[in-house]
C-alpha atoms as a PDB file:
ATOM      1  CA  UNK A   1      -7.074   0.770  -5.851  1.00  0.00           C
ATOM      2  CA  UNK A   2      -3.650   1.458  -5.214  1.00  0.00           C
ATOM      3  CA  UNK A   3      -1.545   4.490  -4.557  1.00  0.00           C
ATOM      4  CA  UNK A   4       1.699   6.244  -3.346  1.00  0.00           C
ATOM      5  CA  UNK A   5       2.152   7.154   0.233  1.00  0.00           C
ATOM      6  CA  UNK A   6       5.061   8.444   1.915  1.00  0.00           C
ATOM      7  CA  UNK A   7       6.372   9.562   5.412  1.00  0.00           C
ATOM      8  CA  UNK A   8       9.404  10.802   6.677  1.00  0.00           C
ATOM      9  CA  UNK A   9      10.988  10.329  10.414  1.00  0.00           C
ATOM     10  CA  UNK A  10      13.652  12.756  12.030  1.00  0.00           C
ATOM     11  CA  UNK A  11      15.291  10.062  13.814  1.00  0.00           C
ATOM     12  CA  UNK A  12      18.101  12.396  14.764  1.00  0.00           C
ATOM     13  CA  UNK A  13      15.924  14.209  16.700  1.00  0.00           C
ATOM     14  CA  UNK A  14      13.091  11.334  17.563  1.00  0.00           C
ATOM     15  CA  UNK A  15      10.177  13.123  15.539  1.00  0.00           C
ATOM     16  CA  UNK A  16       7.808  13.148  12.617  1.00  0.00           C
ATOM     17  CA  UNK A  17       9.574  15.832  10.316  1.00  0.00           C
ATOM     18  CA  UNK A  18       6.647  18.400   9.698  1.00  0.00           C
ATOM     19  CA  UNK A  19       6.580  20.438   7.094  1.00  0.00           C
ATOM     20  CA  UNK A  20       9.072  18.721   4.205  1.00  0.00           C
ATOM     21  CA  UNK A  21       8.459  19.569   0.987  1.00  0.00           C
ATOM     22  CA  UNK A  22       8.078  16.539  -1.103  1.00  0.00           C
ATOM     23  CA  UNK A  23       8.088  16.302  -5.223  1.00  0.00           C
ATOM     24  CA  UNK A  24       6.996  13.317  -7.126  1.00  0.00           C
ATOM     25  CA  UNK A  25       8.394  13.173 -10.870  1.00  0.00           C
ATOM     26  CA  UNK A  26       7.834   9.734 -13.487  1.00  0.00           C
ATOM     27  CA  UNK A  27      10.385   9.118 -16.191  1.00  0.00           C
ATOM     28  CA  UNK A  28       8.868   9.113 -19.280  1.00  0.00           C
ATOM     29  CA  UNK A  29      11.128   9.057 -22.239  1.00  0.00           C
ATOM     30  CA  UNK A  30      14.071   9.403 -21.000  1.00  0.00           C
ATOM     31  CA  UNK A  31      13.446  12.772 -18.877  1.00  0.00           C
ATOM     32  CA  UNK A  32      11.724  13.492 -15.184  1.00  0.00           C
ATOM     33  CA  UNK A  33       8.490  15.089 -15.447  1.00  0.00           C
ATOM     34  CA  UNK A  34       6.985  16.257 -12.554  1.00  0.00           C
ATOM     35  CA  UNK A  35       3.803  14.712 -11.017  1.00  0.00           C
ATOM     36  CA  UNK A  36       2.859  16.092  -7.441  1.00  0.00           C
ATOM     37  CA  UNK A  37       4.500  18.298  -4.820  1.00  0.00           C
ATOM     38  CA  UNK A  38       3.437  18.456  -1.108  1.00  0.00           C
ATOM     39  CA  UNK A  39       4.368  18.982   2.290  1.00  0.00           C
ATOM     40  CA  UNK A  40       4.770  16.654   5.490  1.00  0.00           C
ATOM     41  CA  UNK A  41       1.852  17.369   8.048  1.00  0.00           C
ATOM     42  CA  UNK A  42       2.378  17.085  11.782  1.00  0.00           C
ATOM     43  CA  UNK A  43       2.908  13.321  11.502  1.00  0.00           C
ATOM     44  CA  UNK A  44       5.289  13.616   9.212  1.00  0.00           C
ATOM     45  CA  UNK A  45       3.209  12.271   6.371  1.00  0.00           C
ATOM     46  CA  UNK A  46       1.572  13.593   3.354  1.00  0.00           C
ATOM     47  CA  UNK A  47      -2.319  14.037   4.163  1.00  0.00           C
ATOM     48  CA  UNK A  48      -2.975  11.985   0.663  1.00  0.00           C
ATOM     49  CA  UNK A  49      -1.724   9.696  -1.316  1.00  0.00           C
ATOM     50  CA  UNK A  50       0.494  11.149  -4.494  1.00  0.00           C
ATOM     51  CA  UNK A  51      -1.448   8.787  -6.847  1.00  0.00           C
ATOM     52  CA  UNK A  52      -4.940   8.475  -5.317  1.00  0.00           C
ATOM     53  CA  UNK A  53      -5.526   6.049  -9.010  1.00  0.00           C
ATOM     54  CA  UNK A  54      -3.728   3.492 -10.494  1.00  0.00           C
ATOM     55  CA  UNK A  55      -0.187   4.102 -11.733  1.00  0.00           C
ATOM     56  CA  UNK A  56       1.484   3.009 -14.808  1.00  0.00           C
ATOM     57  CA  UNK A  57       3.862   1.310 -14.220  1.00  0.00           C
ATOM     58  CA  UNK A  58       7.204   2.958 -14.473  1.00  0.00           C
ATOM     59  CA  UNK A  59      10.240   3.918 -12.349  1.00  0.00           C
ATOM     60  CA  UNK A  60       9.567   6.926 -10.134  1.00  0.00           C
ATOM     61  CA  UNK A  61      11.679   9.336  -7.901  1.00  0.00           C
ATOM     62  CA  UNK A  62      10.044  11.164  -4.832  1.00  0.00           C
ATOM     63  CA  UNK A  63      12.399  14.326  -3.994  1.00  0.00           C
ATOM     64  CA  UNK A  64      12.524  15.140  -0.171  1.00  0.00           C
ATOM     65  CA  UNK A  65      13.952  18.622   0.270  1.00  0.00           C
ATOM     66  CA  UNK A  66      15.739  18.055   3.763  1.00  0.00           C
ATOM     67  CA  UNK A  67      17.819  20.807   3.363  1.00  0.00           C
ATOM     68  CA  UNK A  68      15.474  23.287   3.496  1.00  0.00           C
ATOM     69  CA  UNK A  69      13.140  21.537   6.565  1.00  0.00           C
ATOM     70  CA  UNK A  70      16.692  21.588   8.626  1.00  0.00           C
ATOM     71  CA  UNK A  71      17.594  24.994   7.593  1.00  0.00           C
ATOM     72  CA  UNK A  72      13.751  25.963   9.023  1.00  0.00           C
ATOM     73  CA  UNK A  73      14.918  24.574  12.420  1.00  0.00           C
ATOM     74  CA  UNK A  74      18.548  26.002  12.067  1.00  0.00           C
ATOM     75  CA  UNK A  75      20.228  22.605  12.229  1.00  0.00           C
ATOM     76  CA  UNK A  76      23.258  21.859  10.259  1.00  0.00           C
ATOM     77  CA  UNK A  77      23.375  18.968   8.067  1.00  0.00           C
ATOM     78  CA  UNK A  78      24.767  16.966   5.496  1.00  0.00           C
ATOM     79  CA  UNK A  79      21.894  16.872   2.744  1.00  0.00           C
ATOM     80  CA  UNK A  80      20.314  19.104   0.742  1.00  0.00           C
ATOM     81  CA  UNK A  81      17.747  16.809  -1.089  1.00  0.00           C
ATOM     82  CA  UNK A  82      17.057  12.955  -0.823  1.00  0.00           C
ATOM     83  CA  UNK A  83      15.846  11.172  -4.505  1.00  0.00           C
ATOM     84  CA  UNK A  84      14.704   7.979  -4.237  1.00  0.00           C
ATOM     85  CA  UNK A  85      14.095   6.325  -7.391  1.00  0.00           C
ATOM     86  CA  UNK A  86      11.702   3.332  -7.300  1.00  0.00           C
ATOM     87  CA  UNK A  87       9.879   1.283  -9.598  1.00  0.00           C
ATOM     88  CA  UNK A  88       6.026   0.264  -9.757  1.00  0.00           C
ATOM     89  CA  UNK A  89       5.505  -2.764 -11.228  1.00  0.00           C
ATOM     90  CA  UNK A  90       2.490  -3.856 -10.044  1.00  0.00           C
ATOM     91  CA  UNK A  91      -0.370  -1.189 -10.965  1.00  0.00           C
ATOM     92  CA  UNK A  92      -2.788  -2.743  -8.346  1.00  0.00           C
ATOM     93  CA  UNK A  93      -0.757  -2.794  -4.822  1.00  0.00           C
ATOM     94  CA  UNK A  94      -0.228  -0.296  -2.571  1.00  0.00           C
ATOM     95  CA  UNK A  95       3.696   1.316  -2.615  1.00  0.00           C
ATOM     96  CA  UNK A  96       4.837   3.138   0.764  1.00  0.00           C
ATOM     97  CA  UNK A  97       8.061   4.752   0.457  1.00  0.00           C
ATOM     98  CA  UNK A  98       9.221   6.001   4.396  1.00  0.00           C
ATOM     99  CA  UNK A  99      12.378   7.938   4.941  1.00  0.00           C
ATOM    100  CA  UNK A 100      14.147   7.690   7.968  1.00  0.00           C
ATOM    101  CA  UNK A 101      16.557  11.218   7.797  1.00  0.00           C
ATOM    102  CA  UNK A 102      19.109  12.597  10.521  1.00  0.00           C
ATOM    103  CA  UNK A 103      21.043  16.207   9.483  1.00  0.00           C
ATOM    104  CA  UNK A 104      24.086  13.877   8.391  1.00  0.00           C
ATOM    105  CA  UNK A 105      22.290  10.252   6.582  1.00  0.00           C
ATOM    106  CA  UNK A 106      18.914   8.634   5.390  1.00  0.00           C
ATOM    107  CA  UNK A 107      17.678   5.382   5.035  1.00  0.00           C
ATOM    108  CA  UNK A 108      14.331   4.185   2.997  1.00  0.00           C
ATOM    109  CA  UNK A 109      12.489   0.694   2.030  1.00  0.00           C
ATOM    110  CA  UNK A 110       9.633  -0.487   0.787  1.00  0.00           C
ATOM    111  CA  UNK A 111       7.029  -0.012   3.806  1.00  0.00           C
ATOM    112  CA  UNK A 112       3.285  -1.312   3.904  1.00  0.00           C
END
């Protein structure tokens, strides 16, 4: 089976980001339509996967709110939110999408 997982890392302050609001949307004709929305648990990771059954495939966008998880902590920064647009291609592997975030930059890949 495969699925959509997704963490995100506070390397500016060497943590798991808790509690970062996290939207999943799948273009389909042309517009975004929204999937799933969560939040980061203690380890910084959402407690399921977004798509717990197989995907079609498609290109994606998961939408980290960082503004909002810095403005919780009263930190300054940069971003407000973080898209990352992705595609799945294959329906049957597993996709992990990490985000590495400080208040002023980000960083993401294709994890395992």
């Amino acid at each position: 089976m495969s699925c959509l997982t997704t963490h995100v890392l506070d390397i500016g302050h060497g943590v798991p980001a808790r509690g970062v609001t996290v939207a999943l949307y799948r273009l389909q004709k042309g517009e975004w339509k929204a999937i799933a929305t969560a939040a980061t648990n203690a380890d910084g990771r959402i407690d399921s996967p977004f798509l717990p059954v197989e995907p079609l495939p498609g290109e994606y966008q998961l939408v980290f709110h960082i503004g909002e998880y810095y403005a919780k902590r009263e930190v300054e920064t940069f971003l407000s939110t973080v898209p990352v647009r992705f595609v799945l291609s294959s329906p049957q592997e597993h996709y992990h999408v990490p985000l590495l975030v400080s208040p002023w930059g980000y960083q993401t890949y294709r994890g395992s």
